[in-house]
C-alpha atoms as a PDB file:
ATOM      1  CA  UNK A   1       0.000   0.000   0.000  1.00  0.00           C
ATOM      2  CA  UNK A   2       1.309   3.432  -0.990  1.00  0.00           C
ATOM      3  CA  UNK A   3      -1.228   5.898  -0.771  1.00  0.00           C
ATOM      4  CA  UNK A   4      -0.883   9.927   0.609  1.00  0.00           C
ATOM      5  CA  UNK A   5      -2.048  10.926   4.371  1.00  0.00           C
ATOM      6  CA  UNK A   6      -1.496  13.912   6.351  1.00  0.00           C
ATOM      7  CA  UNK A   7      -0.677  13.702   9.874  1.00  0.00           C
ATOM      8  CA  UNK A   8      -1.673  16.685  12.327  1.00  0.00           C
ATOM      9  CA  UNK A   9       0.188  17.618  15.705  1.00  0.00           C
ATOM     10  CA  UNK A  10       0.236  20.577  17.668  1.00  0.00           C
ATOM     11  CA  UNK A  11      -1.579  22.492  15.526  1.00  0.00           C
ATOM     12  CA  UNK A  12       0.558  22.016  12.569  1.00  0.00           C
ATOM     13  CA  UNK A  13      -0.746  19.849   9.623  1.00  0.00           C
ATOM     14  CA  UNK A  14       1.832  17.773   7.089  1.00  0.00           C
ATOM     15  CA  UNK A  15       1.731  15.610   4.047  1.00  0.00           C
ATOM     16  CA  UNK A  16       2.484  12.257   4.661  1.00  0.00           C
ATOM     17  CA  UNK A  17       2.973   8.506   2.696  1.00  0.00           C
ATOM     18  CA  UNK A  18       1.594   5.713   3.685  1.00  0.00           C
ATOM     19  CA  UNK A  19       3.980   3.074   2.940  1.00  0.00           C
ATOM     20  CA  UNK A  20       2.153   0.055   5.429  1.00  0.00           C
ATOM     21  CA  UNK A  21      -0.752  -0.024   7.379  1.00  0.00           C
ATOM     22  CA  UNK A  22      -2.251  -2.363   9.735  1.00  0.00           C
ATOM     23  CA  UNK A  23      -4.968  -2.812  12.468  1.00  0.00           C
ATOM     24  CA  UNK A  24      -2.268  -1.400  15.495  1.00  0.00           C
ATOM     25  CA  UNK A  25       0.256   1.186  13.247  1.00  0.00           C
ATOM     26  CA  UNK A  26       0.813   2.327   9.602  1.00  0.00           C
ATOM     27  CA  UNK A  27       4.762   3.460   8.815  1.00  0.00           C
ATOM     28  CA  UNK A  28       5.305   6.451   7.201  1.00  0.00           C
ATOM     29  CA  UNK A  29       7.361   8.375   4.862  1.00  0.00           C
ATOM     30  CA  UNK A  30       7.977  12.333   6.343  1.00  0.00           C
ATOM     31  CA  UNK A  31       8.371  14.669   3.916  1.00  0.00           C
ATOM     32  CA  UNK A  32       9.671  16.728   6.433  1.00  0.00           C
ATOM     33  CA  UNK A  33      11.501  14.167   8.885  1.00  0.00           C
ATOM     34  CA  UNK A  34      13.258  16.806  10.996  1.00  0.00           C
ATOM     35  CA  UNK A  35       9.522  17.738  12.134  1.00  0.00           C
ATOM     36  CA  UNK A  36       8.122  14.480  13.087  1.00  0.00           C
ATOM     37  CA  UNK A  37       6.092  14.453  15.942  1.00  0.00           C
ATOM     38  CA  UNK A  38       6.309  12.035  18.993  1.00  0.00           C
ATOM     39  CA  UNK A  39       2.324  12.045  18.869  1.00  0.00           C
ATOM     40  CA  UNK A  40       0.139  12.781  16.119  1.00  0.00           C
ATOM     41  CA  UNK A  41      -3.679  12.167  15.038  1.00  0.00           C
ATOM     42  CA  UNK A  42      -3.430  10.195  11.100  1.00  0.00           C
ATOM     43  CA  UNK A  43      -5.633  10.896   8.367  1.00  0.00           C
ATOM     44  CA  UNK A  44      -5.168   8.101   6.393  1.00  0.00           C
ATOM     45  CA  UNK A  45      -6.804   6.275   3.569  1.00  0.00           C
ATOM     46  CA  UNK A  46     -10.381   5.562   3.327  1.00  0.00           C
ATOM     47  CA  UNK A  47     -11.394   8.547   5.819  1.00  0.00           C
ATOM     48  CA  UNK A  48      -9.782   6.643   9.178  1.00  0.00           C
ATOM     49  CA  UNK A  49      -8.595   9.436  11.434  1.00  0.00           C
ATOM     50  CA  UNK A  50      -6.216   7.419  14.432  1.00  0.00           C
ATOM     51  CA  UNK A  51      -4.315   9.007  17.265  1.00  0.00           C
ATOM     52  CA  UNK A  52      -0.924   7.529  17.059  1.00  0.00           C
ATOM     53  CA  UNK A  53       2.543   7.624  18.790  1.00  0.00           C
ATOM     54  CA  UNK A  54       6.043   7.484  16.952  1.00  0.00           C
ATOM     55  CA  UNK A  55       7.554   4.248  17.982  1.00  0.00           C
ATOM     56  CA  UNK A  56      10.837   4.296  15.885  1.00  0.00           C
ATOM     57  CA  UNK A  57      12.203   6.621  12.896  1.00  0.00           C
ATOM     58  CA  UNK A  58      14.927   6.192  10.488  1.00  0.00           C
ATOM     59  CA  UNK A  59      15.856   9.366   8.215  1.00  0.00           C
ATOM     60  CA  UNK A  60      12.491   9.943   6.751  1.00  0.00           C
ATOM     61  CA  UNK A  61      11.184   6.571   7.372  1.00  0.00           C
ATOM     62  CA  UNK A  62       9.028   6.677  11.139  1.00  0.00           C
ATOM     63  CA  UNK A  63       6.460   3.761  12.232  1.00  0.00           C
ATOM     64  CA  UNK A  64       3.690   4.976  14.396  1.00  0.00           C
ATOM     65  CA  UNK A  65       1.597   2.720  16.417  1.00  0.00           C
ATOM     66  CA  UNK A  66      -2.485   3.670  16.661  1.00  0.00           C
ATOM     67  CA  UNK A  67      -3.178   4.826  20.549  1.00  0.00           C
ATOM     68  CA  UNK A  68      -6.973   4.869  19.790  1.00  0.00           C
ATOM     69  CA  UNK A  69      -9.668   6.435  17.720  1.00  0.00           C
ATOM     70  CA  UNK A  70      -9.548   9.870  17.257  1.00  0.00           C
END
């Protein structure tokens, strides 16, 4: 699955990829890694809208893991 997202976090909004996604966490390409946040609420795909927290990042590569709804 590659398919575009946008991830919002303290107020600020960003375009995201969606390179995976699964029932507990999605990884994502940042198009602005140096911004990532540690928590974030996920648009993604289909209309799902997922609070999420950063569990790991590599360059522009990060893999977030769902907290709960939004």
């Amino acid at each position: 699955m590659i398919c575009g997202g946008r991830m919002v976090a303290e107020e600020r909004s960003q375009a995201c990829v969606v390179l995976d996604l699964s029932a507990t966490g999605a990884r994502i390409h940042l198009l602005h890694p140096e911004a990532a946040p540690s928590t974030a609420v996920l648009h993604l795909p289909g209309g799902v809208v997922r609070k999420a927290a950063r569990r790991w990042q590599r360059d522009d590569i990060a893999g977030y893991e769902f907290c709960e709804p939004a």
